[in-house]
C-alpha atoms as a PDB file:
ATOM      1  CA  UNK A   1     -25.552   7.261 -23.909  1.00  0.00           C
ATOM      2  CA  UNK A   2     -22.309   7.257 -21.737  1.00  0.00           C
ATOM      3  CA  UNK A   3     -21.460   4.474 -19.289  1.00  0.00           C
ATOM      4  CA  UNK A   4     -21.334   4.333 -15.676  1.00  0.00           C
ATOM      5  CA  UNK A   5     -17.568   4.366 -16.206  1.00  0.00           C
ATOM      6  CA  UNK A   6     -17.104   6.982 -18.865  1.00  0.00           C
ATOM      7  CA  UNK A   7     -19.315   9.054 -16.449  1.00  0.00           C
ATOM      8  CA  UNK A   8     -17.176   7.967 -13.469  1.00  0.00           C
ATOM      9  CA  UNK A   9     -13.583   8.998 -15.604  1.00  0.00           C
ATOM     10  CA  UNK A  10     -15.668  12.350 -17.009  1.00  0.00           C
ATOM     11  CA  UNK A  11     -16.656  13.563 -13.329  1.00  0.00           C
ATOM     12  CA  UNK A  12     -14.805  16.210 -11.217  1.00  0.00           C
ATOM     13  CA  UNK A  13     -12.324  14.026  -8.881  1.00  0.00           C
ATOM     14  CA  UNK A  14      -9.895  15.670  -5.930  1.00  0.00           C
ATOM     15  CA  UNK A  15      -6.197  15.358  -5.357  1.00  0.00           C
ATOM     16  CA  UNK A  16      -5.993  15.702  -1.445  1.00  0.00           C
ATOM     17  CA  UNK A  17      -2.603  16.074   0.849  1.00  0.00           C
ATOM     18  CA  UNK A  18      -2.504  15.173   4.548  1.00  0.00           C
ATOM     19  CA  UNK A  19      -0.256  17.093   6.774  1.00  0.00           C
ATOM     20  CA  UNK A  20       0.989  16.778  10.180  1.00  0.00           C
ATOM     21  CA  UNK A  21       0.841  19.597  12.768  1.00  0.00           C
ATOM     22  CA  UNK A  22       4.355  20.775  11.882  1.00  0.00           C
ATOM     23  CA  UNK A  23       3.028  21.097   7.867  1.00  0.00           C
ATOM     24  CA  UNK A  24       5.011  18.041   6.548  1.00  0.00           C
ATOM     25  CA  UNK A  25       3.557  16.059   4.149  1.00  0.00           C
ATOM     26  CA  UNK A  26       2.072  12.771   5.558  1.00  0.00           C
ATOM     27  CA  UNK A  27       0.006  11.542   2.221  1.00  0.00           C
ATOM     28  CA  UNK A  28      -1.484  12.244  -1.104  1.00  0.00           C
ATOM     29  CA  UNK A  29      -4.653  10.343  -2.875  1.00  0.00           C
ATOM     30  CA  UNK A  30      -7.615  11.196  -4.906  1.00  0.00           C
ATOM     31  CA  UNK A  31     -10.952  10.849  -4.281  1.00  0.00           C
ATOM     32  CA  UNK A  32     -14.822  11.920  -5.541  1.00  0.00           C
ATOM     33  CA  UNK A  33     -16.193  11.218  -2.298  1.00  0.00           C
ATOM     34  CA  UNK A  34     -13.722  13.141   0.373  1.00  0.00           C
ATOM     35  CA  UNK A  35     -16.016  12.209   3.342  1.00  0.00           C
ATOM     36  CA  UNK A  36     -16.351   8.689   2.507  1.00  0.00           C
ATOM     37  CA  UNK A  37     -12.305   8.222   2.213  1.00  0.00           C
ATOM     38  CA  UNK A  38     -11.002  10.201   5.015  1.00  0.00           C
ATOM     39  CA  UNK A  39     -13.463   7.645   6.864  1.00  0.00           C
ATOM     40  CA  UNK A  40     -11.960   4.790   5.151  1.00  0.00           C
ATOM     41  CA  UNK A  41      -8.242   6.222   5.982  1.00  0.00           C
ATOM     42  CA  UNK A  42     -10.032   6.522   9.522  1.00  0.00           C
ATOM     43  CA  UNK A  43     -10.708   2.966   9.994  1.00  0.00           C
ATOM     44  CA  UNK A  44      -7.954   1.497   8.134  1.00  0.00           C
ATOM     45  CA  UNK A  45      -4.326   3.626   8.727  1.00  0.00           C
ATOM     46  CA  UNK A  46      -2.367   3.737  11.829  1.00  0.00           C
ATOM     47  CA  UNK A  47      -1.186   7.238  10.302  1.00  0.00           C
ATOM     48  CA  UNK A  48      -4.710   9.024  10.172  1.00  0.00           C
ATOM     49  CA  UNK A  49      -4.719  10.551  13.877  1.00  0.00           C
ATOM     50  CA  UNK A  50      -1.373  12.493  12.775  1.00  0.00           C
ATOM     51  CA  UNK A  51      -3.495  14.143  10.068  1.00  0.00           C
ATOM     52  CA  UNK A  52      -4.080  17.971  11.592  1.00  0.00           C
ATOM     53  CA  UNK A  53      -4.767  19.695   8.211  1.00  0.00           C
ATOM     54  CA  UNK A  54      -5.761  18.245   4.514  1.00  0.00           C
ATOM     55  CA  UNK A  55      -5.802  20.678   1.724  1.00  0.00           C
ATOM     56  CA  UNK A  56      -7.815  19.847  -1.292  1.00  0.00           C
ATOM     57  CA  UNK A  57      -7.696  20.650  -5.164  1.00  0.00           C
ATOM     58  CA  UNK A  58     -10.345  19.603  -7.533  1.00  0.00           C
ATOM     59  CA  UNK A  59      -9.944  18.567 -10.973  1.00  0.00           C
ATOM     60  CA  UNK A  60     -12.619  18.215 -13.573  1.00  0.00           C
ATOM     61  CA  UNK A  61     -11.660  14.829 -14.276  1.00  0.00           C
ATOM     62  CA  UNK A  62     -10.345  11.613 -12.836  1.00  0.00           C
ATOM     63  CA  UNK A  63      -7.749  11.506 -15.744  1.00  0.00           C
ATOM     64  CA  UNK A  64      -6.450  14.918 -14.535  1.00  0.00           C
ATOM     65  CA  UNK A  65      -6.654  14.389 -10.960  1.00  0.00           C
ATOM     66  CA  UNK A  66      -4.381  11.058 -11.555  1.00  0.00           C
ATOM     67  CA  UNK A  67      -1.592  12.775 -13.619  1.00  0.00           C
ATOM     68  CA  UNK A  68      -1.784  15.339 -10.722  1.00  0.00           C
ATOM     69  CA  UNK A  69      -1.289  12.810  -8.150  1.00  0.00           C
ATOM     70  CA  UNK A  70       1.390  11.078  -9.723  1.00  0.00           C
ATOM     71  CA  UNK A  71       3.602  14.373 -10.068  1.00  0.00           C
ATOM     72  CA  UNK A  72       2.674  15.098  -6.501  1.00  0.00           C
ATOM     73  CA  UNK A  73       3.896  12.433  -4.850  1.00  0.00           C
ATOM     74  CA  UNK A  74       6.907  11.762  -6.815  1.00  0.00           C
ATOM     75  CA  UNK A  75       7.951  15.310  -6.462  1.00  0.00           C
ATOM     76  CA  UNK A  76       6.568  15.792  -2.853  1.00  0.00           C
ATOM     77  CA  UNK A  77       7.405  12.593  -1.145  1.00  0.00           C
ATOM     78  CA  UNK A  78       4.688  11.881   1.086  1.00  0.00           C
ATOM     79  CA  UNK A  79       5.498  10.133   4.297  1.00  0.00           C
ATOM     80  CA  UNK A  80       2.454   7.072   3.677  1.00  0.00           C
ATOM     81  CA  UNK A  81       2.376   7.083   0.424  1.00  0.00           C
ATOM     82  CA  UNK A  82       3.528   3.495  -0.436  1.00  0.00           C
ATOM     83  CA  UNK A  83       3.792   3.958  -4.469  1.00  0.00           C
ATOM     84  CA  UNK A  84       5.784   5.815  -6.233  1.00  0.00           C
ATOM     85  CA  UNK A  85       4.742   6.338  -9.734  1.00  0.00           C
ATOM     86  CA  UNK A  86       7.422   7.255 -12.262  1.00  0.00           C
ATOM     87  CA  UNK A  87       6.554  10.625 -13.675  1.00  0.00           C
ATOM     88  CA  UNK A  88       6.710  11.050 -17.452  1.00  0.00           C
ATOM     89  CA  UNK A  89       6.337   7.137 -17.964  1.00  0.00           C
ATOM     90  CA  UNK A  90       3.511   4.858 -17.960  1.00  0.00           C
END
């Protein structure tokens, strides 16, 4: 029987990218629950109301969703993003 969190690392997880109205790049995270975090970013960052588009792409794992993150924003430099992970290191 799996665990909740080899469940949780097994389940499909999305990479999402906030843009402004003029299509630059304001933020990239990951998520399962893309209602329930766009409400957190709501509540909690003075950035959210520049937010006029988010695209998302799914991944069927959190593992692959986090490497896809990580290249994202160090090769797309997000506005908000306050990490930077290094790509190719851990």
């Amino acid at each position: 029987m799996a665990t909740y969190w080899s469940q949780m690392a097994n389940s499909p997880t999305c990479v999402y990218r906030c843009y402004d109205e003029l299509g630059d790049l304001l933020y990239v995270g990951l998520t399962r629950n893309t209602l329930g975090r766009f409400s957190k970013h709501a509540h909690q960052k003075p950035w959210w109301p520049e937010v006029e588009h988010i695209e998302l792409e799914w991944f069927e794992t959190r593992d692959e969703a986090f490497a896809a993150e990580k290249r994202a924003i160090a090769a797309e430099d997000p506005a908000f993003n306050i990490s930077r992970p290094r790509v190719g290191g851990e």
